[in-house]
Structure formats: C-alpha cells, structure tokens
PDB file of N, CA and C in Angstrom:
ATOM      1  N   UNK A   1       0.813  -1.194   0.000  1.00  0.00           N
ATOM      2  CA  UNK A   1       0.000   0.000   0.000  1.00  0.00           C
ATOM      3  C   UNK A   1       0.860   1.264   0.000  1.00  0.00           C
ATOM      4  N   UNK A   2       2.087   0.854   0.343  1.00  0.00           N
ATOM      5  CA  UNK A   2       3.017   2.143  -0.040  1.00  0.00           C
ATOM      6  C   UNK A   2       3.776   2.563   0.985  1.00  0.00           C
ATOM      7  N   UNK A   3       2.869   2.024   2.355  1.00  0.00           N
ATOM      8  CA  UNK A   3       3.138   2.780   3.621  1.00  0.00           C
ATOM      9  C   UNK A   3       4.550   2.444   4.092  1.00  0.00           C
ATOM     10  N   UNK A   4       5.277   2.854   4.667  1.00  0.00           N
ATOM     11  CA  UNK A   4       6.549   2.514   5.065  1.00  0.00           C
ATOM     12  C   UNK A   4       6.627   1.521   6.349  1.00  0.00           C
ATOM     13  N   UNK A   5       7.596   0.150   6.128  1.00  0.00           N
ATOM     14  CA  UNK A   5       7.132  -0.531   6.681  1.00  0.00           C
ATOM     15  C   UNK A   5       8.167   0.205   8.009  1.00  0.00           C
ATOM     16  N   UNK A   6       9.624   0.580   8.390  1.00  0.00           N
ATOM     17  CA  UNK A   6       9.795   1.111   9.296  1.00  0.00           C
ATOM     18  C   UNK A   6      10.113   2.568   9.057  1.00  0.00           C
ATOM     19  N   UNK A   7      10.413   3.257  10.063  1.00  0.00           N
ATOM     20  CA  UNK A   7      10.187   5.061  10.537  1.00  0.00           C
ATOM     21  C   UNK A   7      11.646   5.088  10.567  1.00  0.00           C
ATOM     22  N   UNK A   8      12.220   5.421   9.563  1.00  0.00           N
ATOM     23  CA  UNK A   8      13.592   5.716   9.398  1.00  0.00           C
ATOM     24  C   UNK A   8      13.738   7.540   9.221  1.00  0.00           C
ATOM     25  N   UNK A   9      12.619   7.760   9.180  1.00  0.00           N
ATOM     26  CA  UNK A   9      12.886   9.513   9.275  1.00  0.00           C
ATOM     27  C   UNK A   9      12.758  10.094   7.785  1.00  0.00           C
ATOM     28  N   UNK A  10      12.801   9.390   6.736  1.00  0.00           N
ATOM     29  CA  UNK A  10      12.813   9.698   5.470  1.00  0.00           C
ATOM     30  C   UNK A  10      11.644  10.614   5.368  1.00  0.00           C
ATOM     31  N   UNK A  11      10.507  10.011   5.776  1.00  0.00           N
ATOM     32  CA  UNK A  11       9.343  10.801   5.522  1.00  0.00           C
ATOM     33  C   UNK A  11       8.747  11.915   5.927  1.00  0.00           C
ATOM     34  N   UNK A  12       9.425  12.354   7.337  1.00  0.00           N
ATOM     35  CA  UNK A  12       8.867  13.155   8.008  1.00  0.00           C
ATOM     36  C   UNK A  12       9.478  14.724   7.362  1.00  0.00           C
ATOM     37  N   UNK A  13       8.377  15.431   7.026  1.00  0.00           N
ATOM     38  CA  UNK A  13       9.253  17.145   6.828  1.00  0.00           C
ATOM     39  C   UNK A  13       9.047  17.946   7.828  1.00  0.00           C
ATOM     40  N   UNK A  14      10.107  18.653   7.644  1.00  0.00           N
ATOM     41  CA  UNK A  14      10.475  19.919   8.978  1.00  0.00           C
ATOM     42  C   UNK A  14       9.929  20.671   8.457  1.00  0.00           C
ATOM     43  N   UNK A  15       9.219  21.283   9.826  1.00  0.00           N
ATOM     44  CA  UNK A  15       8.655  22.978   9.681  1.00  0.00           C
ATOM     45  C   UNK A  15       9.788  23.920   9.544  1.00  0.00           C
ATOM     46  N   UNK A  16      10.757  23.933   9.905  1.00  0.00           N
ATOM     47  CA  UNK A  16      11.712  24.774   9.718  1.00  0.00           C
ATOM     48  C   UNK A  16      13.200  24.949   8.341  1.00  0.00           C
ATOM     49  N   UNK A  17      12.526  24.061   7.462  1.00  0.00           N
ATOM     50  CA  UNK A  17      13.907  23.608   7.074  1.00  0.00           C
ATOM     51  C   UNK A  17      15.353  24.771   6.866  1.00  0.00           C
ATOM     52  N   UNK A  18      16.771  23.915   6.869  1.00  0.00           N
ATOM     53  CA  UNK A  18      17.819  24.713   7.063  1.00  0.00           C
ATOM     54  C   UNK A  18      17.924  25.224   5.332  1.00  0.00           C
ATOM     55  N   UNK A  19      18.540  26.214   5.154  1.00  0.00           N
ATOM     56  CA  UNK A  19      18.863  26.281   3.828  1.00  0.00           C
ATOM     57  C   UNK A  19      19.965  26.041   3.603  1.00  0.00           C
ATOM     58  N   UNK A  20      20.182  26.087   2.308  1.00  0.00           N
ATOM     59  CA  UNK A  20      21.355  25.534   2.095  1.00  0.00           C
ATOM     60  C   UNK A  20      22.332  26.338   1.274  1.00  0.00           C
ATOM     61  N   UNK A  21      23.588  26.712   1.708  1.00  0.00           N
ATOM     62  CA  UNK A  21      23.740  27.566   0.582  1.00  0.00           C
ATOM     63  C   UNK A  21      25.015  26.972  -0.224  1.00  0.00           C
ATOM     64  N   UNK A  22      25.373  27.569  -1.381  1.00  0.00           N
ATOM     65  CA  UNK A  22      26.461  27.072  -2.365  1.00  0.00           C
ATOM     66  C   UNK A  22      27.721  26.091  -1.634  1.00  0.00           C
ATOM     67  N   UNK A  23      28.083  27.016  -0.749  1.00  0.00           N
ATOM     68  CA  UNK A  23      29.117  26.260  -0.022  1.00  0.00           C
ATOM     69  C   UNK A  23      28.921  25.157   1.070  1.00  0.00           C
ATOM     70  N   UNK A  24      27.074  24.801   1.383  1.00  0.00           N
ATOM     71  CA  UNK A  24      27.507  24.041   2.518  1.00  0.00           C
ATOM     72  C   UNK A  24      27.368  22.504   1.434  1.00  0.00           C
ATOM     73  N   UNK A  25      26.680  22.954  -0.171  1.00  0.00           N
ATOM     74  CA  UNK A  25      26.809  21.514  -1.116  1.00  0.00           C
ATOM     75  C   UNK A  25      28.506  21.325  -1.409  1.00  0.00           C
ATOM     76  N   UNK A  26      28.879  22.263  -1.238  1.00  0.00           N
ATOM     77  CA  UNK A  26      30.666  21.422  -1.846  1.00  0.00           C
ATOM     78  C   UNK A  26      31.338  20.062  -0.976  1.00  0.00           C
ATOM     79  N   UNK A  27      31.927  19.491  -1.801  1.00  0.00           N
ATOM     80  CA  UNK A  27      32.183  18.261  -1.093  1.00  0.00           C
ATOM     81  C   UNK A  27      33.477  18.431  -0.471  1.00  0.00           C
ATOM     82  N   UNK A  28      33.429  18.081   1.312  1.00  0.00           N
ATOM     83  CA  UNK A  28      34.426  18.452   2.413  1.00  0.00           C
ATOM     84  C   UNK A  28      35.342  17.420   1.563  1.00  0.00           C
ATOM     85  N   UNK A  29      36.886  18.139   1.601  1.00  0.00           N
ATOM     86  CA  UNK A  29      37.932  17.294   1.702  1.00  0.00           C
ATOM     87  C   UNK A  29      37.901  16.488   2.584  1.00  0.00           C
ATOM     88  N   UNK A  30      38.598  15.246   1.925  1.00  0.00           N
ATOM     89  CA  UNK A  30      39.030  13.730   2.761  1.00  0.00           C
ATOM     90  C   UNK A  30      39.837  13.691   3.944  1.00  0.00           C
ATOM     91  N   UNK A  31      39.693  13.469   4.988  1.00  0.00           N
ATOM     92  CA  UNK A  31      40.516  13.824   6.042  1.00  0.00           C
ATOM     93  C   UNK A  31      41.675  12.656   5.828  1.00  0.00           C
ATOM     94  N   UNK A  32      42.773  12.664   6.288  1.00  0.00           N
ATOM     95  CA  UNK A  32      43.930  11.669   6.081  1.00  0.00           C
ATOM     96  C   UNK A  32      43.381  10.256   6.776  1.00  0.00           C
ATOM     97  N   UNK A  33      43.494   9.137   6.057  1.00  0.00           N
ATOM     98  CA  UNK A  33      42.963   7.855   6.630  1.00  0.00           C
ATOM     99  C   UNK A  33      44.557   7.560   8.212  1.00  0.00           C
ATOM    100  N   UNK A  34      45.217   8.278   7.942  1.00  0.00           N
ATOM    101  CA  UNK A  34      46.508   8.150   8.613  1.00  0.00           C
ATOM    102  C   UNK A  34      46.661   9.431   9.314  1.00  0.00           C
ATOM    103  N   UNK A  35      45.971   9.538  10.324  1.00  0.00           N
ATOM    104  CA  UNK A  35      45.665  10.720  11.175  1.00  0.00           C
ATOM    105  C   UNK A  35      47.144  11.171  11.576  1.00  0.00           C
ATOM    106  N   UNK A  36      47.689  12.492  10.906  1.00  0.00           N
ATOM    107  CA  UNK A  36      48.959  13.025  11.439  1.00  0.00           C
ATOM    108  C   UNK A  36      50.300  12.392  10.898  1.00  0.00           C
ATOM    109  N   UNK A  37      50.228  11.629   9.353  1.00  0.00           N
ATOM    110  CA  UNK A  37      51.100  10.778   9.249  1.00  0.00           C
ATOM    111  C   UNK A  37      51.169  11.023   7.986  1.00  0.00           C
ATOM    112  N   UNK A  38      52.262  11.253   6.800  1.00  0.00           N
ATOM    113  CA  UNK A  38      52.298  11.626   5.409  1.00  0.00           C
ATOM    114  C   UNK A  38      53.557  10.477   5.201  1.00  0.00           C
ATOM    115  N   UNK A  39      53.328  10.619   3.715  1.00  0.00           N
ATOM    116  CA  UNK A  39      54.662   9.819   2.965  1.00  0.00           C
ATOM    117  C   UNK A  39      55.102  10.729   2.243  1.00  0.00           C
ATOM    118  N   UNK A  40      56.646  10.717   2.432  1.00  0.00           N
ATOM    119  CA  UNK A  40      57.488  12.130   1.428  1.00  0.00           C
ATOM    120  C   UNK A  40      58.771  11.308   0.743  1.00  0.00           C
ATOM    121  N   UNK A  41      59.338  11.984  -0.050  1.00  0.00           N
ATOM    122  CA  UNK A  41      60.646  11.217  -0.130  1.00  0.00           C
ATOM    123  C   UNK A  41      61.835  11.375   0.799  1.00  0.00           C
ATOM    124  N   UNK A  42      62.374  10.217   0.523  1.00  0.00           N
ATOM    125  CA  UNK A  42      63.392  10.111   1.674  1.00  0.00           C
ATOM    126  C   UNK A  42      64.317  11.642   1.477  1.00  0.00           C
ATOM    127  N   UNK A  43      64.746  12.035   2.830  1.00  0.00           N
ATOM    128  CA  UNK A  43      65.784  12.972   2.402  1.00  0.00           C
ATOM    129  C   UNK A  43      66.778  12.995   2.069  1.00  0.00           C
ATOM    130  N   UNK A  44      67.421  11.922   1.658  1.00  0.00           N
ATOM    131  CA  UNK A  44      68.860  11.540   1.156  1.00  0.00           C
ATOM    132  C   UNK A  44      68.823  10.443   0.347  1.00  0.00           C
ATOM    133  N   UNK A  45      69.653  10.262  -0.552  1.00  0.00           N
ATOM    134  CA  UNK A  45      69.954   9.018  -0.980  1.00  0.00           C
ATOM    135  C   UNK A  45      68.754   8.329  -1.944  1.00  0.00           C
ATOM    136  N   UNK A  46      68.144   9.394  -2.707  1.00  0.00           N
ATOM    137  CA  UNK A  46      67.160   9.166  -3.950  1.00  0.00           C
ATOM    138  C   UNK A  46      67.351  10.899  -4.548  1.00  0.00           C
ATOM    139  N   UNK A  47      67.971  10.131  -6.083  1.00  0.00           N
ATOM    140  CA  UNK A  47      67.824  11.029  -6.807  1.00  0.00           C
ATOM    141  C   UNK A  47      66.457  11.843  -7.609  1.00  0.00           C
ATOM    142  N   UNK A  48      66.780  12.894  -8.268  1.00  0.00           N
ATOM    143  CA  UNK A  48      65.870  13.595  -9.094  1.00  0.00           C
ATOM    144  C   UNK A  48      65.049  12.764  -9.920  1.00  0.00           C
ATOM    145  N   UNK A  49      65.827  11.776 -10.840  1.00  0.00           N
ATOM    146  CA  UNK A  49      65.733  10.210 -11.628  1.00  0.00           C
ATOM    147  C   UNK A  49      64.484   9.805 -11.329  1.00  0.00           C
ATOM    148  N   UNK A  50      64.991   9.261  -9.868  1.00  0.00           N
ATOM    149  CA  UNK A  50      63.779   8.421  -9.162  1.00  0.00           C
ATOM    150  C   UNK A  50      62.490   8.941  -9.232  1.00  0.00           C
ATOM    151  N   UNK A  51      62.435  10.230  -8.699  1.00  0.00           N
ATOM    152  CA  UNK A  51      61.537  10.755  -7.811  1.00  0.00           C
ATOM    153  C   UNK A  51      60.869  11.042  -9.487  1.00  0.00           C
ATOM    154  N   UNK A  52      61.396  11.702 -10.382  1.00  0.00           N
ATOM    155  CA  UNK A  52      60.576  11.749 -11.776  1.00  0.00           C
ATOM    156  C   UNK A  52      59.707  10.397 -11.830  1.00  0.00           C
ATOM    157  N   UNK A  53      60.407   9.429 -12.015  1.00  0.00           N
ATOM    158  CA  UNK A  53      60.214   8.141 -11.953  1.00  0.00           C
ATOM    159  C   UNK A  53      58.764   7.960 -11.108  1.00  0.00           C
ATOM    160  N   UNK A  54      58.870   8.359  -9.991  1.00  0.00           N
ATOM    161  CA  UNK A  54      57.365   8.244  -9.354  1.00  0.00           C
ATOM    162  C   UNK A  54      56.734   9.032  -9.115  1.00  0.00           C
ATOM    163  N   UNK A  55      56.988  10.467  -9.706  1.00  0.00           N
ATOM    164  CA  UNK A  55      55.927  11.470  -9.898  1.00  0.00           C
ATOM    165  C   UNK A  55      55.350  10.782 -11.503  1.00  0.00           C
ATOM    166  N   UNK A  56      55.811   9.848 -12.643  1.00  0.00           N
ATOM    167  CA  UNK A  56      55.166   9.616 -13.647  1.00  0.00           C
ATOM    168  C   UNK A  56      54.275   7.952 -13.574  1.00  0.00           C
ATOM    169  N   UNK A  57      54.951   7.554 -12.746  1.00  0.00           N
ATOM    170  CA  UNK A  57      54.349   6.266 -12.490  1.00  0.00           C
ATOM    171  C   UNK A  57      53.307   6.687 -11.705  1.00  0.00           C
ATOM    172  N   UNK A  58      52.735   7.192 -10.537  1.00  0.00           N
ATOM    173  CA  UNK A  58      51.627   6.933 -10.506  1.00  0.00           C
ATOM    174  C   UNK A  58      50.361   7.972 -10.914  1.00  0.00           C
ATOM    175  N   UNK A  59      50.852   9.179 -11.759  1.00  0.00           N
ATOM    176  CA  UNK A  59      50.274  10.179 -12.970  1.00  0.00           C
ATOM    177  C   UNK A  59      49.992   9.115 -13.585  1.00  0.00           C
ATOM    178  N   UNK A  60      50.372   8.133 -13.835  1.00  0.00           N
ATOM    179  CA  UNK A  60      49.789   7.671 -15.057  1.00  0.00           C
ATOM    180  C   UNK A  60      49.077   6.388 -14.555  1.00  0.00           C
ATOM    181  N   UNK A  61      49.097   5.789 -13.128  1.00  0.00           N
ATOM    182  CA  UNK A  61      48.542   5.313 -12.582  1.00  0.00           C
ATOM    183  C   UNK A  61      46.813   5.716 -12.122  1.00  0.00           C
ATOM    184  N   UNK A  62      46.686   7.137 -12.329  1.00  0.00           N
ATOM    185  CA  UNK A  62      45.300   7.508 -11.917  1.00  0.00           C
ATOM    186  C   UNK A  62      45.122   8.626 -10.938  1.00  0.00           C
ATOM    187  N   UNK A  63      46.787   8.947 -10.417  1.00  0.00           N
ATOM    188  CA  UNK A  63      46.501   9.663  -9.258  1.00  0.00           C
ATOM    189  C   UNK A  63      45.950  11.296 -10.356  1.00  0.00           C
ATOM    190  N   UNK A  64      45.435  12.192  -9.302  1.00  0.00           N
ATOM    191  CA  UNK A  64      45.316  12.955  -9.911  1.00  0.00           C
ATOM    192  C   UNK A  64      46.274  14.372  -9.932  1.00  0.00           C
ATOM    193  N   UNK A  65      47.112  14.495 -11.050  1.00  0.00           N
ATOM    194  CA  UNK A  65      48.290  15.216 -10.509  1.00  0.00           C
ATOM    195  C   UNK A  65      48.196  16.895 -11.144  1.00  0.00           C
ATOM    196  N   UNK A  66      46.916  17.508 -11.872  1.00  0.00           N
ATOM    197  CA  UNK A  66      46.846  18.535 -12.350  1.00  0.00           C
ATOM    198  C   UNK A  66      46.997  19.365 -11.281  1.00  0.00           C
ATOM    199  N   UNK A  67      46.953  19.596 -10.003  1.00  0.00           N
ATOM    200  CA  UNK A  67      47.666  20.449  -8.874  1.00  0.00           C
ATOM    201  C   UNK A  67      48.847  20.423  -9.245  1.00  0.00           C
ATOM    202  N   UNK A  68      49.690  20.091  -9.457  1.00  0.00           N
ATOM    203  CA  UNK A  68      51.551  20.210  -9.431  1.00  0.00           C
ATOM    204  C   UNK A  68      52.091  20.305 -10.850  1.00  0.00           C
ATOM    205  N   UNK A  69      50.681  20.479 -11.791  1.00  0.00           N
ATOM    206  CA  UNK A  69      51.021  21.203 -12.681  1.00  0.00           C
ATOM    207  C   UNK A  69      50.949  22.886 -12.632  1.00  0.00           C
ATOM    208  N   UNK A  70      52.011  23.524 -13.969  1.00  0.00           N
ATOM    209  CA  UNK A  70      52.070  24.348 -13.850  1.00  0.00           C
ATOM    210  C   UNK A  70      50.654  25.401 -13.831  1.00  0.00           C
ATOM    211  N   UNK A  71      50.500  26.235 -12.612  1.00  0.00           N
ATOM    212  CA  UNK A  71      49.584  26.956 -12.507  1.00  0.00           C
ATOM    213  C   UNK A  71      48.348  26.390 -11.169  1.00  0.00           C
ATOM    214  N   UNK A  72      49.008  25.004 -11.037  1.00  0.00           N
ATOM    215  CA  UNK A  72      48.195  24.210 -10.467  1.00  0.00           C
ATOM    216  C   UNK A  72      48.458  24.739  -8.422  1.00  0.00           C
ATOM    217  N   UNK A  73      47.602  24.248  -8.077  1.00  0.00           N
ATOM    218  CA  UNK A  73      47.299  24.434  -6.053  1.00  0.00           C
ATOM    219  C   UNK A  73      48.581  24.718  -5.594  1.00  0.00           C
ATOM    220  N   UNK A  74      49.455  23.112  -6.080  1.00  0.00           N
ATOM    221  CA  UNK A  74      50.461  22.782  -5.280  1.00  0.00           C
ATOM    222  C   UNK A  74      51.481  22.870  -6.153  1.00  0.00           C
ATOM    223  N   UNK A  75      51.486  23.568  -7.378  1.00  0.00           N
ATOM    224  CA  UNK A  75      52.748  23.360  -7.962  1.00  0.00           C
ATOM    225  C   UNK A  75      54.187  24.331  -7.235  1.00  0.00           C
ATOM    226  N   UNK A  76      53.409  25.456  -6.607  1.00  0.00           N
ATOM    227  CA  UNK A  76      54.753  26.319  -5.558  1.00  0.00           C
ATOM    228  C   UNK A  76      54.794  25.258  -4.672  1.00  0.00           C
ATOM    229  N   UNK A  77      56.313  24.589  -4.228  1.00  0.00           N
ATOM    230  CA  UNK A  77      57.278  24.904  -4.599  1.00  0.00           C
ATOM    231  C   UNK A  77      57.840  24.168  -6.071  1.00  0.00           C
ATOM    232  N   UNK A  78      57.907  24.472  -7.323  1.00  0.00           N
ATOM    233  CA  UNK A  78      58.121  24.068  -7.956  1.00  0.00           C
ATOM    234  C   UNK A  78      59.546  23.317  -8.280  1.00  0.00           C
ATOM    235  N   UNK A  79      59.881  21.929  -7.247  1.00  0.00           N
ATOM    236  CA  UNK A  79      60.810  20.909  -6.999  1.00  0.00           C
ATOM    237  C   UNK A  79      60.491  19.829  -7.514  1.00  0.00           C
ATOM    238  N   UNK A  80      61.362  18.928  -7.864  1.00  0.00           N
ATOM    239  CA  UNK A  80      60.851  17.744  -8.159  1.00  0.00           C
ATOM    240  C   UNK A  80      60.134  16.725  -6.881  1.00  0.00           C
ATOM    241  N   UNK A  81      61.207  17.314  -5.696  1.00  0.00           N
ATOM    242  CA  UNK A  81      60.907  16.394  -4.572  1.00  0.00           C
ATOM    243  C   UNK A  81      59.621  16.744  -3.908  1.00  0.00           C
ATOM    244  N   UNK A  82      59.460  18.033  -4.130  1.00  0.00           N
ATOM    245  CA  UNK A  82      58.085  18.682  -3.677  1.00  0.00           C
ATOM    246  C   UNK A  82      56.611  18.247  -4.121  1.00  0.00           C
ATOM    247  N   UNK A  83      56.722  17.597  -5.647  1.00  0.00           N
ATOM    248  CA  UNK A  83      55.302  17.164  -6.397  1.00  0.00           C
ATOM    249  C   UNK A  83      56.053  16.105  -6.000  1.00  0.00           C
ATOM    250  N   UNK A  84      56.782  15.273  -6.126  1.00  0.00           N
ATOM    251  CA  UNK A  84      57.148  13.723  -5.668  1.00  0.00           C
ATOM    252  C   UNK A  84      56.295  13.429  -3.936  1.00  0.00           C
ATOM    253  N   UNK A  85      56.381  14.299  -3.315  1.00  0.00           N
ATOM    254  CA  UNK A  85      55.568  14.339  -2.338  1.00  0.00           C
ATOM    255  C   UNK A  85      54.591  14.042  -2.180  1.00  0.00           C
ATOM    256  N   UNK A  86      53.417  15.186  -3.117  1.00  0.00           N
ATOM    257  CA  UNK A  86      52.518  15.204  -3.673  1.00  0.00           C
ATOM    258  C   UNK A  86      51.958  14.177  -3.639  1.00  0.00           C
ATOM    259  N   UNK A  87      52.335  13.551  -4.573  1.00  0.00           N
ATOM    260  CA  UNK A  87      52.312  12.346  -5.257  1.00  0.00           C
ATOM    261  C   UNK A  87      52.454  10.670  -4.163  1.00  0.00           C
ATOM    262  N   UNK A  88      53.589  10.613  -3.554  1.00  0.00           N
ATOM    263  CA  UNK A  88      53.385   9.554  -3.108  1.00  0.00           C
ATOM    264  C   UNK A  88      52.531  10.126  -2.176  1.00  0.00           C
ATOM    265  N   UNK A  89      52.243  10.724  -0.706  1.00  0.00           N
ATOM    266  CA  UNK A  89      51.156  11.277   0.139  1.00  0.00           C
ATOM    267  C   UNK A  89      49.556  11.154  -0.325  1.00  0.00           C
ATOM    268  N   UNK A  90      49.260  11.507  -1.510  1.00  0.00           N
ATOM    269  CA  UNK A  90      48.260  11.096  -2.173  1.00  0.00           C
ATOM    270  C   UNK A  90      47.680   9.972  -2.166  1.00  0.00           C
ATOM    271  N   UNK A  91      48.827   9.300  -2.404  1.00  0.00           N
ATOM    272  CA  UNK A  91      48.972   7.482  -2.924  1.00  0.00           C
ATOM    273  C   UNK A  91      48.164   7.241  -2.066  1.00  0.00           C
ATOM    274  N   UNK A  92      49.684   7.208  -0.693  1.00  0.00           N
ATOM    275  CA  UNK A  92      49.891   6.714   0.307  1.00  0.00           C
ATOM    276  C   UNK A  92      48.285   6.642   1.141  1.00  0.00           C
ATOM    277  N   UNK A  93      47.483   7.857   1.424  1.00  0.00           N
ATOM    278  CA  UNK A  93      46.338   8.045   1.594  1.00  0.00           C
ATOM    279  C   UNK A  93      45.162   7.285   1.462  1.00  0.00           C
ATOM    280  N   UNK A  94      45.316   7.338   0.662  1.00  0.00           N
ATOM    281  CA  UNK A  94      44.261   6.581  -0.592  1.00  0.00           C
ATOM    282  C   UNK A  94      44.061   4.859  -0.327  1.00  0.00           C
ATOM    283  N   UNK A  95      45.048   4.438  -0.389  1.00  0.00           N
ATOM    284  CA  UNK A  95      45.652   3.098  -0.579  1.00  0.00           C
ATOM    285  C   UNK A  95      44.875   2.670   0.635  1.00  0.00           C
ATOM    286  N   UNK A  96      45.302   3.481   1.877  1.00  0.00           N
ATOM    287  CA  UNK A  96      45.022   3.266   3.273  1.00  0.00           C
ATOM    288  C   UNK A  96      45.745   3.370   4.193  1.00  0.00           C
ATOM    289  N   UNK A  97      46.877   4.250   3.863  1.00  0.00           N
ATOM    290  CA  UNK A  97      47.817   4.894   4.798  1.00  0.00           C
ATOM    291  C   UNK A  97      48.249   3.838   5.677  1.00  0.00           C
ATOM    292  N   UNK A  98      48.688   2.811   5.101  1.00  0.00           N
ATOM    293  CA  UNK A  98      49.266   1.775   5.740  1.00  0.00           C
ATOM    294  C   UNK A  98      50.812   1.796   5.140  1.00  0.00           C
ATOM    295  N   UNK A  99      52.346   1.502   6.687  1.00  0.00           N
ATOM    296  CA  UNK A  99      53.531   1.672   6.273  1.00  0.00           C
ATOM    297  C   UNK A  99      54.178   1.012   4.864  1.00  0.00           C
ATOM    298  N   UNK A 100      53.434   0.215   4.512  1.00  0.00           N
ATOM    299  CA  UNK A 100      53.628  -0.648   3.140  1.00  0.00           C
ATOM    300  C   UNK A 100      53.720  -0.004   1.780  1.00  0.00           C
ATOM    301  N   UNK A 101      52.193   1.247   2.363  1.00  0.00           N
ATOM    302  CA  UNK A 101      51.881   1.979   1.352  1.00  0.00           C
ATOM    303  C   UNK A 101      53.013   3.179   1.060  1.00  0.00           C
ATOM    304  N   UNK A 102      53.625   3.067   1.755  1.00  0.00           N
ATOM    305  CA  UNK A 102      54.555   4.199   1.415  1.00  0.00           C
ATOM    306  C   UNK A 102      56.083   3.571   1.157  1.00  0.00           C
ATOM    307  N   UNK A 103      56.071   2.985   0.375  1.00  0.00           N
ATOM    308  CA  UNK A 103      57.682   2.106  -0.305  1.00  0.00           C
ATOM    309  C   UNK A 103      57.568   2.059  -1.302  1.00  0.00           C
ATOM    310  N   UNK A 104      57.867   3.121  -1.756  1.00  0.00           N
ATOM    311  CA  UNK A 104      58.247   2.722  -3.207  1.00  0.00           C
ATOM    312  C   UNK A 104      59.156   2.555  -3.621  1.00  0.00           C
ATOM    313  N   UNK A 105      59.647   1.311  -3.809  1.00  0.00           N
ATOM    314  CA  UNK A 105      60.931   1.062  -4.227  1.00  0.00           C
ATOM    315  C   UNK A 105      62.277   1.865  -3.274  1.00  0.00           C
ATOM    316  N   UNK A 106      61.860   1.753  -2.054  1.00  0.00           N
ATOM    317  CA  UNK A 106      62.396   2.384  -1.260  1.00  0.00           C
ATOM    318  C   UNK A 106      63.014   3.923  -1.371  1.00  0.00           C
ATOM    319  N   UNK A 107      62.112   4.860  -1.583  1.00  0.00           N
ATOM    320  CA  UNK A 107      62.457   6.278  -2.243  1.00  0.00           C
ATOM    321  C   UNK A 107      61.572   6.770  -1.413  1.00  0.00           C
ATOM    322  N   UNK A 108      60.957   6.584  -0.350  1.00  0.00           N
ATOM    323  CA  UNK A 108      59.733   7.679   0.353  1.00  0.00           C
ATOM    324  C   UNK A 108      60.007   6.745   2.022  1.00  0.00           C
ATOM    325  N   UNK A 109      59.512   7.852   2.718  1.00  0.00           N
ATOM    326  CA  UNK A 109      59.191   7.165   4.114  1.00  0.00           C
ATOM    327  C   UNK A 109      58.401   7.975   4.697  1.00  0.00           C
ATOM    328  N   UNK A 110      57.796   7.586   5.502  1.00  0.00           N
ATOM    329  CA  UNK A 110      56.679   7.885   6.475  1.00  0.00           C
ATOM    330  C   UNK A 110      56.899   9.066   7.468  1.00  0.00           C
ATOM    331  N   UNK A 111      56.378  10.209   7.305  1.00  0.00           N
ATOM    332  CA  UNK A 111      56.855  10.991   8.862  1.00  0.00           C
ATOM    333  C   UNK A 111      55.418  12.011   9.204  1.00  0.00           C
ATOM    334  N   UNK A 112      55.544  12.198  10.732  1.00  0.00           N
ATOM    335  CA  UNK A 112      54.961  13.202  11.280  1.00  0.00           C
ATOM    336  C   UNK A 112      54.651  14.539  11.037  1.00  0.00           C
ATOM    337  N   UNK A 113      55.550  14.704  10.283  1.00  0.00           N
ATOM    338  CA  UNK A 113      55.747  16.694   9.734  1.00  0.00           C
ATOM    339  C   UNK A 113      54.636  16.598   8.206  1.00  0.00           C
ATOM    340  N   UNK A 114      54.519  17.648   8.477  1.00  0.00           N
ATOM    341  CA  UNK A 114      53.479  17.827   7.607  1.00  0.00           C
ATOM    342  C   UNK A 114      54.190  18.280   6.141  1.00  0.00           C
ATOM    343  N   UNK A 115      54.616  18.235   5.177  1.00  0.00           N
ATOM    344  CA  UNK A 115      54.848  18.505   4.034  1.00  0.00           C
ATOM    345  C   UNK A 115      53.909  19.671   3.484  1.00  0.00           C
TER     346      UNK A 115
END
C-alpha cells in the first residue's frame, strides 16, 4: 500500500527547514585515513631520476596530478621532490595509509611533519 514498513525519518518534513547555501553543497575534503602521518621522499639518498620516476608512475597510474602542474594548487614549490611528495602522500592516503603503502621502491618514508 506504499506505507513505510519502518520510521527511518525519510518521511517526516520539517517545519523549519535549514537552507542551504552554495558552499555548505561542496564536497568536504578527505581527512587523512593516517591521522597526522604523510609519505614524502626520503631525504637523502634518492635522486631527481627516481623521484621523476614516481611522480610519472603513478600520474599515469590515476593519481590525480593537475595540482603540481604548472599553474596548479600545489605546484609552488616548484621541486621535483616537492610534487614527488605530492604524489606519493596522495597514494599513500588513498591506498590506506598503511607503512607498506609508502615504499616505493624504497624512495619515500613515512613521517609526522606535515609537508
């Protein structure tokens, strides 16, 4: 007959409703699945090479890297190691911010500081 078999709240309308405006529809950024925890490249002992190397491997993997292009959010500081950052932190995130997730080929590690 149509009627709802349980009261989940769907149906009921407010006398008051909130409005809504442009900004409260934008969709909130993702908070880090790894509360306080980023993947960067190591600070020593990985070259420019590399780090190209996995700023293009996972660009072409899906991540989305038009920020650290030119003109892009994050492209200041314009370093290699800086979008290499980018880039694995992204990953790393995503994946599930698990220590695994951040090895690439041993060129990144895990730290507290915020990049």
């Amino acid at each position: 007959d149509g009627s709802p078999l349980y009261d989940a709240g769907l149906f009921k309308s407010s006398q008051n409703p909130i409005p809504l405006s442009p900004s409260a529809l934008a969709r909130p950024a993702p908070a880090p699945r790894s509360a306080g925890l980023w993947c960067v490249p190591k600070p020593a002992g990985v070259s420019d090479a590399q780090l190209e190397e996995v700023i293009n491997f996972f660009c072409n993997q899906g991540i989305d890297c038009s920020p650290i292009k030119s003109g892009g959010a994050c492209f200041e500081p314009n370093t290699i190691a800086s979008h290499a950052a980018y880039v694995l932190n992204l990953h790393y995130q995503f994946v599930g911010g698990n220590p695994w997730d951040c090895d690439y080929f041993q060129t990144a590690t895990i730290t507290a500081v915020n990049p």
